[in-house]
C-alpha atoms as a PDB file:
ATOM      1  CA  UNK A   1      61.491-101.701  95.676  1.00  0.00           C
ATOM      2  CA  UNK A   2      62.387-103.639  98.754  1.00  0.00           C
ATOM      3  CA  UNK A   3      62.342-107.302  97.405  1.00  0.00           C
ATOM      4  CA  UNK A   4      64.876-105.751  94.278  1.00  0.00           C
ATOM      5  CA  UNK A   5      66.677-104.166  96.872  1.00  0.00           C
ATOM      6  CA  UNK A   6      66.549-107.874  98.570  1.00  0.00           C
ATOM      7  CA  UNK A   7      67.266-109.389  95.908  1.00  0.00           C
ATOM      8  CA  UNK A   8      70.732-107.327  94.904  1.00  0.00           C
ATOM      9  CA  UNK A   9      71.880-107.556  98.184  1.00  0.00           C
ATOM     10  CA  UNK A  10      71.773-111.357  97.898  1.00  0.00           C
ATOM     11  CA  UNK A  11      73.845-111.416  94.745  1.00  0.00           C
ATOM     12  CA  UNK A  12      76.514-108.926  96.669  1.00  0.00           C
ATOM     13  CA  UNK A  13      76.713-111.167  99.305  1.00  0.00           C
ATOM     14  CA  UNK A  14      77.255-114.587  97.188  1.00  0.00           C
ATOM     15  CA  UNK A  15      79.503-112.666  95.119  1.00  0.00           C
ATOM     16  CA  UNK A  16      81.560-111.642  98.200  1.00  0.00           C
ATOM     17  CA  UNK A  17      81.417-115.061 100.021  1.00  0.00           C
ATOM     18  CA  UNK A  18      81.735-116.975  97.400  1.00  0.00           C
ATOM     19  CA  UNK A  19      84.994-119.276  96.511  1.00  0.00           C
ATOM     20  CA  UNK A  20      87.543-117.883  94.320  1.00  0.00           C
ATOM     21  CA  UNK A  21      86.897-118.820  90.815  1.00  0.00           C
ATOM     22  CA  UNK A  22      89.421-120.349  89.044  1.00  0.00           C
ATOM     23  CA  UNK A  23      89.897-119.293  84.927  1.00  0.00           C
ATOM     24  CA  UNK A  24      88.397-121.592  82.771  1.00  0.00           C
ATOM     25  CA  UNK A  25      90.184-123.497  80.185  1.00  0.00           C
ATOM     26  CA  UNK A  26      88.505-123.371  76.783  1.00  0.00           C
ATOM     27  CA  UNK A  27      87.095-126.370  75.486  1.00  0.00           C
ATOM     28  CA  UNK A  28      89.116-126.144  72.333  1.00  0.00           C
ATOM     29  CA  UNK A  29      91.838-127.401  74.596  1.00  0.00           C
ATOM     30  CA  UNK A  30      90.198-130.577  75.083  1.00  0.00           C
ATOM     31  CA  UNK A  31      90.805-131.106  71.209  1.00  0.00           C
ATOM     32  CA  UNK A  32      94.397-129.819  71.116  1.00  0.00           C
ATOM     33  CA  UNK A  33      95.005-132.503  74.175  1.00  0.00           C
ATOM     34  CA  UNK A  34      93.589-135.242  71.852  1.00  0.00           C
ATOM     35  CA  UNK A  35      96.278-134.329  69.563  1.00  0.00           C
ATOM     36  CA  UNK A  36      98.765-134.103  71.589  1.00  0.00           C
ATOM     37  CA  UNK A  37     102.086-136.053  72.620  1.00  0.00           C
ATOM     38  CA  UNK A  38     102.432-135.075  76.330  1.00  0.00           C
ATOM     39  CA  UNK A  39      99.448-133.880  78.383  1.00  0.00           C
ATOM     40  CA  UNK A  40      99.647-132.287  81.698  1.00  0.00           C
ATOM     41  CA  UNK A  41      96.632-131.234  83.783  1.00  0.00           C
ATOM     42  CA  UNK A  42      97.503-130.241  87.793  1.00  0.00           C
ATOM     43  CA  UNK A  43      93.850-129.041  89.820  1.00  0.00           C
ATOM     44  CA  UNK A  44      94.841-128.546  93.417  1.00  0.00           C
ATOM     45  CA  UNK A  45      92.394-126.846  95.311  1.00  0.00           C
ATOM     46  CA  UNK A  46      93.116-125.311  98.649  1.00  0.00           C
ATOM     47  CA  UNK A  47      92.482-128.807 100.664  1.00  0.00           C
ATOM     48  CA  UNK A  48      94.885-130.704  98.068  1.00  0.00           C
ATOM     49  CA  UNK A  49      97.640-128.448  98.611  1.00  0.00           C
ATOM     50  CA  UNK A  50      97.484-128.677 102.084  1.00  0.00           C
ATOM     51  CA  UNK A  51      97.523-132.664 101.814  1.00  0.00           C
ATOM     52  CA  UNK A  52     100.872-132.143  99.190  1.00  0.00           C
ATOM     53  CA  UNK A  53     102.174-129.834 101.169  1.00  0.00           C
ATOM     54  CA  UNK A  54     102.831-132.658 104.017  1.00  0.00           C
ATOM     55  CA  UNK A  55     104.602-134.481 101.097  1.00  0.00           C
ATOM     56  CA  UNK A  56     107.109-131.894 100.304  1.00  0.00           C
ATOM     57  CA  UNK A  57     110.761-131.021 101.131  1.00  0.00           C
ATOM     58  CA  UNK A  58     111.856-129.183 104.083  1.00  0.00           C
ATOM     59  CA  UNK A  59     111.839-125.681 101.588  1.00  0.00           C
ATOM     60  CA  UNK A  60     110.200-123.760 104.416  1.00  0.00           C
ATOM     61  CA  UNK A  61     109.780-120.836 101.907  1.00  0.00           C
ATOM     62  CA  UNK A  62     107.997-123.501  99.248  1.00  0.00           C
ATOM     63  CA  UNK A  63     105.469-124.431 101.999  1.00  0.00           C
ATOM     64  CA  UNK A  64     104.734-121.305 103.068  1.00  0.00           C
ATOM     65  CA  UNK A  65     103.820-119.741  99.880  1.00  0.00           C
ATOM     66  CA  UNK A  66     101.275-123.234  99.103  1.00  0.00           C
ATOM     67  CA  UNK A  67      99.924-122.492 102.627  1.00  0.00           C
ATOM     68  CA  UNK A  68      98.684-119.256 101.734  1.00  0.00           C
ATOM     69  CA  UNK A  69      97.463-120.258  98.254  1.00  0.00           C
ATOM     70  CA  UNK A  70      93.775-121.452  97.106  1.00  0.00           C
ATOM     71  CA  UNK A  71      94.793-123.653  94.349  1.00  0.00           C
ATOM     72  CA  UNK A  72      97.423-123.959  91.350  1.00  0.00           C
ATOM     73  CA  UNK A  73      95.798-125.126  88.197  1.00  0.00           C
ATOM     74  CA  UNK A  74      98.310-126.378  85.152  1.00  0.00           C
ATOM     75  CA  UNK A  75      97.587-127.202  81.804  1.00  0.00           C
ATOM     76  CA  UNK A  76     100.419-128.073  79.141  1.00  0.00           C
ATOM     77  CA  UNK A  77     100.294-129.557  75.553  1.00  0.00           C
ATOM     78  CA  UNK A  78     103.064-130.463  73.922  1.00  0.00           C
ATOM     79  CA  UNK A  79     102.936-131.799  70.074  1.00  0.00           C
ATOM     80  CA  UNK A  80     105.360-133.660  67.805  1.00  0.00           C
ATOM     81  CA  UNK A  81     104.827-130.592  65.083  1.00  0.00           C
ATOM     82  CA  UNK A  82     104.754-126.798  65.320  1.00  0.00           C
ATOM     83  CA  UNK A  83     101.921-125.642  64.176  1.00  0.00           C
ATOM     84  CA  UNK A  84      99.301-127.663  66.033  1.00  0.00           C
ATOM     85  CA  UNK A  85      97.193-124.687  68.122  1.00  0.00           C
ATOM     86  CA  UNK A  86      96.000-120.834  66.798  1.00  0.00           C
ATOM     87  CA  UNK A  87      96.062-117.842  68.384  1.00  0.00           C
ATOM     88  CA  UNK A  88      91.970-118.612  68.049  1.00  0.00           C
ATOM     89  CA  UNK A  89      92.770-121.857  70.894  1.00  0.00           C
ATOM     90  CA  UNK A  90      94.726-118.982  73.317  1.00  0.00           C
ATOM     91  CA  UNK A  91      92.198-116.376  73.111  1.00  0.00           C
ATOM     92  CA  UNK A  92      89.848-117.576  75.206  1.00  0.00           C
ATOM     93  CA  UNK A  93      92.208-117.296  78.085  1.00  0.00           C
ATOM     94  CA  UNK A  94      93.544-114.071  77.328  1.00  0.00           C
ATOM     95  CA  UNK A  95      89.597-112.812  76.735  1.00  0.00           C
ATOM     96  CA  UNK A  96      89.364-113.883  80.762  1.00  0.00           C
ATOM     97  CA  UNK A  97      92.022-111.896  81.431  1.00  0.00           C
ATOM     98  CA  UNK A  98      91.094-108.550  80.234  1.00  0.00           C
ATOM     99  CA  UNK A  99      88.599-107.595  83.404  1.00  0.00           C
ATOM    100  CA  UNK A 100      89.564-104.989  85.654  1.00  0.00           C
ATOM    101  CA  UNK A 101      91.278-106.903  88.406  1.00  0.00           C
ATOM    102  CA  UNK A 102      94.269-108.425  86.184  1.00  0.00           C
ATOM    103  CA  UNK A 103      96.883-106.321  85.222  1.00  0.00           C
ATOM    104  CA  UNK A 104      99.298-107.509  82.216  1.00  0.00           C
ATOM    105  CA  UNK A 105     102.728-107.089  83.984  1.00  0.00           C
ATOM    106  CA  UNK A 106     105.070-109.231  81.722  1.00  0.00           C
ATOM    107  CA  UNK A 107     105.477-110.309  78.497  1.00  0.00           C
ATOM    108  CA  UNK A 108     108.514-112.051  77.504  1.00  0.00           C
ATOM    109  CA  UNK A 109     109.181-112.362  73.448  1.00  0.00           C
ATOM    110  CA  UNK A 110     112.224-114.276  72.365  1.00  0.00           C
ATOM    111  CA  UNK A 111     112.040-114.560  68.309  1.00  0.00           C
ATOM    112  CA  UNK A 112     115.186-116.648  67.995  1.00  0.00           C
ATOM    113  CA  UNK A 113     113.296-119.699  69.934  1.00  0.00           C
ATOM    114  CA  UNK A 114     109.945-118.354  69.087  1.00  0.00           C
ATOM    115  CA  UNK A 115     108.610-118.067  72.844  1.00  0.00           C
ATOM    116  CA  UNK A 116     106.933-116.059  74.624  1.00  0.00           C
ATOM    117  CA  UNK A 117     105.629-115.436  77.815  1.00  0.00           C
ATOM    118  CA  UNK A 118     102.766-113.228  79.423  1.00  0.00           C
ATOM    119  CA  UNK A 119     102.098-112.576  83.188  1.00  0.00           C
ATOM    120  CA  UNK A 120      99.221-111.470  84.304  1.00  0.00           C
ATOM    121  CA  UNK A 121      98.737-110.859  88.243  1.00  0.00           C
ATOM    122  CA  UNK A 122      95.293-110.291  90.046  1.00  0.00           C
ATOM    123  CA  UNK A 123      94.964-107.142  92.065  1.00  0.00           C
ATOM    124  CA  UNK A 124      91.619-106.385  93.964  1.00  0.00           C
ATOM    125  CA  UNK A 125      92.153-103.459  96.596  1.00  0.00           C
ATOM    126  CA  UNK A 126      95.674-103.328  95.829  1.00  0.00           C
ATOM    127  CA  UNK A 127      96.048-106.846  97.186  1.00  0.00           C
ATOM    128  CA  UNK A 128      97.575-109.730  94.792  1.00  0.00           C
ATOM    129  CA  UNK A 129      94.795-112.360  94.800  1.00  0.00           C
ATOM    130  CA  UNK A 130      96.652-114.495  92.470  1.00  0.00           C
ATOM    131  CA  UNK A 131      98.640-114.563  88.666  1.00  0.00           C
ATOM    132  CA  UNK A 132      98.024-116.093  85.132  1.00  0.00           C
ATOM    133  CA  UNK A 133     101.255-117.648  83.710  1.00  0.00           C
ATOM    134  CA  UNK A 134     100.551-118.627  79.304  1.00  0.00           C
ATOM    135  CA  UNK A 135     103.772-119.876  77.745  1.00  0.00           C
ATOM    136  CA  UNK A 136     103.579-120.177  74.177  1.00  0.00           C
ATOM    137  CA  UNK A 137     106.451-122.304  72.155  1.00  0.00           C
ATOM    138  CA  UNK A 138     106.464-123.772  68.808  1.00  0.00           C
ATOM    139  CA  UNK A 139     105.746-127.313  69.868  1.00  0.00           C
ATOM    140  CA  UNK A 140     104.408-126.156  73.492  1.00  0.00           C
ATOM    141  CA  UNK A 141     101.317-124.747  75.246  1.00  0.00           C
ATOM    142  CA  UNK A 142     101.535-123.990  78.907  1.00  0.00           C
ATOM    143  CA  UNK A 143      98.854-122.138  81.037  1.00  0.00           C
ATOM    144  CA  UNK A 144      99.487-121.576  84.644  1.00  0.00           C
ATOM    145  CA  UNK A 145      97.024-120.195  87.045  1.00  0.00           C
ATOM    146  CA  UNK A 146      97.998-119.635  91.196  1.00  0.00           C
ATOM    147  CA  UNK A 147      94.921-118.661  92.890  1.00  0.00           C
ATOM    148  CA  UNK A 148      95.912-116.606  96.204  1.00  0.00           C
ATOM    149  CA  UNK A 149      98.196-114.301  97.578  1.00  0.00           C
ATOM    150  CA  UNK A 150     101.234-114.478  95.376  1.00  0.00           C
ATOM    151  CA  UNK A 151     103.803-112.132  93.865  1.00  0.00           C
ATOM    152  CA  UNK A 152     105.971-112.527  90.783  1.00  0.00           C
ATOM    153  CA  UNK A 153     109.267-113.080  92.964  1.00  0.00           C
ATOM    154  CA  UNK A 154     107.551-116.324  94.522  1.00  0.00           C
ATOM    155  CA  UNK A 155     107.501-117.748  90.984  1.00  0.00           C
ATOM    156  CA  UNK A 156     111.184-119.333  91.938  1.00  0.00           C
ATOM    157  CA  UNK A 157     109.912-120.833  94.939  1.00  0.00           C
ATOM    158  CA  UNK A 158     107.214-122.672  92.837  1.00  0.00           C
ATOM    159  CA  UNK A 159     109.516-123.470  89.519  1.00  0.00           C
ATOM    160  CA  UNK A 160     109.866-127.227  88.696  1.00  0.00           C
ATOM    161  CA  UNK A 161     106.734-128.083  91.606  1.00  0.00           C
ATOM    162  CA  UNK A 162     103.059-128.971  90.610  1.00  0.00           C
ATOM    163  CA  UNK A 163     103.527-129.198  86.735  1.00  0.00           C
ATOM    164  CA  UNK A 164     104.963-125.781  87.028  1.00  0.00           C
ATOM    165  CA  UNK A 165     107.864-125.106  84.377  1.00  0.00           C
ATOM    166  CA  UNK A 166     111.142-125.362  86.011  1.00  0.00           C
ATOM    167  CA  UNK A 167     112.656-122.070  84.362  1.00  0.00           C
ATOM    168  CA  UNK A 168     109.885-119.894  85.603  1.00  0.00           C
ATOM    169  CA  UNK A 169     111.044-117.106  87.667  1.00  0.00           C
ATOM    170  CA  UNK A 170     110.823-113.029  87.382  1.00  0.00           C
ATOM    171  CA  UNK A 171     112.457-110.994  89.230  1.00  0.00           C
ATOM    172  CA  UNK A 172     111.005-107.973  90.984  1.00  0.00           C
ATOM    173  CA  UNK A 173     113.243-105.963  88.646  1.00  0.00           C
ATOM    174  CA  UNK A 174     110.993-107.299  85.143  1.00  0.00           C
ATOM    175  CA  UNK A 175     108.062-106.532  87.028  1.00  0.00           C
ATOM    176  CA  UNK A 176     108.446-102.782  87.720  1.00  0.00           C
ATOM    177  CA  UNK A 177     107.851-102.587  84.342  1.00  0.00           C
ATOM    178  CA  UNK A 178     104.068-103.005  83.390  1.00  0.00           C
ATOM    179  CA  UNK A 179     103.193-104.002  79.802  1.00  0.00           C
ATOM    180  CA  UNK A 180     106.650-103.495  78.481  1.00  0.00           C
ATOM    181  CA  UNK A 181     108.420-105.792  76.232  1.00  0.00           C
ATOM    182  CA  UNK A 182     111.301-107.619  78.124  1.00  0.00           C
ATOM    183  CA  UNK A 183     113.854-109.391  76.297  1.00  0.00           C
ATOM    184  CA  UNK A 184     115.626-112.221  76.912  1.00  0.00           C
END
């Protein structure tokens, strides 16, 4: 009894002192990157982003939000055709997603340009420990992952830095609304 009591407090412990774990990209992407036109692949752990963060305008706001985070991990295919990746290559990543510590707080469907967009953010003791970004587009696959204290109105902050779309902001307004459908 004591050594499997030993032994369970030694997973606790690693599992409470150990590094936040980043989501894991399916390998399947590694194929869709062969066939792709434009690959972009962004790992900045926390050390990195300090180093870039020397690097960067004077956007005191921009700074402080990479200061506090643990990484920001991109990954974006885009093909010459539509058609190119599955709901089967995006699954994977929305599988990871499903545990009890992300909550789905945005999706964004817009059937004229055939986008959409799904936010999910990463709550553990009502703190946010960090947000999945997955942009789907005809000829475009974008997965965005901010590891760290973050909340959906510090998206603008980060738009158009570290392989990061440009357009992507949400305001606190889109937010209040969990799991509803938000139009464009």
């Amino acid at each position: 009894m004591k050594r499997t009591l030993l032994s369970v407090s030694i997973v606790v412990a690693a599992a409470i002192c150990a590094p936040a774990q980043t989501i894991k990209v399916p390998e399947s992407w590694d194929k869709l990157a062969a066939k792709a036109d434009d690959v972009v692949n962004v790992s900045l752990d926390k050390k990195m982003l300090q180093f870039a963060s020397k690097f960067m305008e004077e956007d005191e706001n921009e700074k402080h939000l990479v200061s506090k985070l643990n990484g920001i991990y991109v990954h974006s295919l885009e093909f010459k055709n539509e058609g190119e990746f599955t709901e089967s290559d995006v699954d994977p990543i929305r599988t990871q997603l499903q545990g009890p510590e992300w909550i789905h707080i945005v999706d964004v469907h817009n059937k004229t340009e055939r986008e959409n967009v799904v936010i999910y953010l990463k709550m553990v003791n009502n703190q946010s420990l960090g947000m999945a970004i997955l942009v789907e587009e005809p000829k475009e696959l974008t997965f965005v992952h901010l590891d760290g204290p973050i909340s959906p109105g510090d998206l603008s902050d980060l738009s158009g830095s570290f392989g990061i779309p440009k357009n992507l902001h949400v305001s606190e307004k889109e937010t209040s609304k969990p799991k509803a459908e938000i139009k464009k």
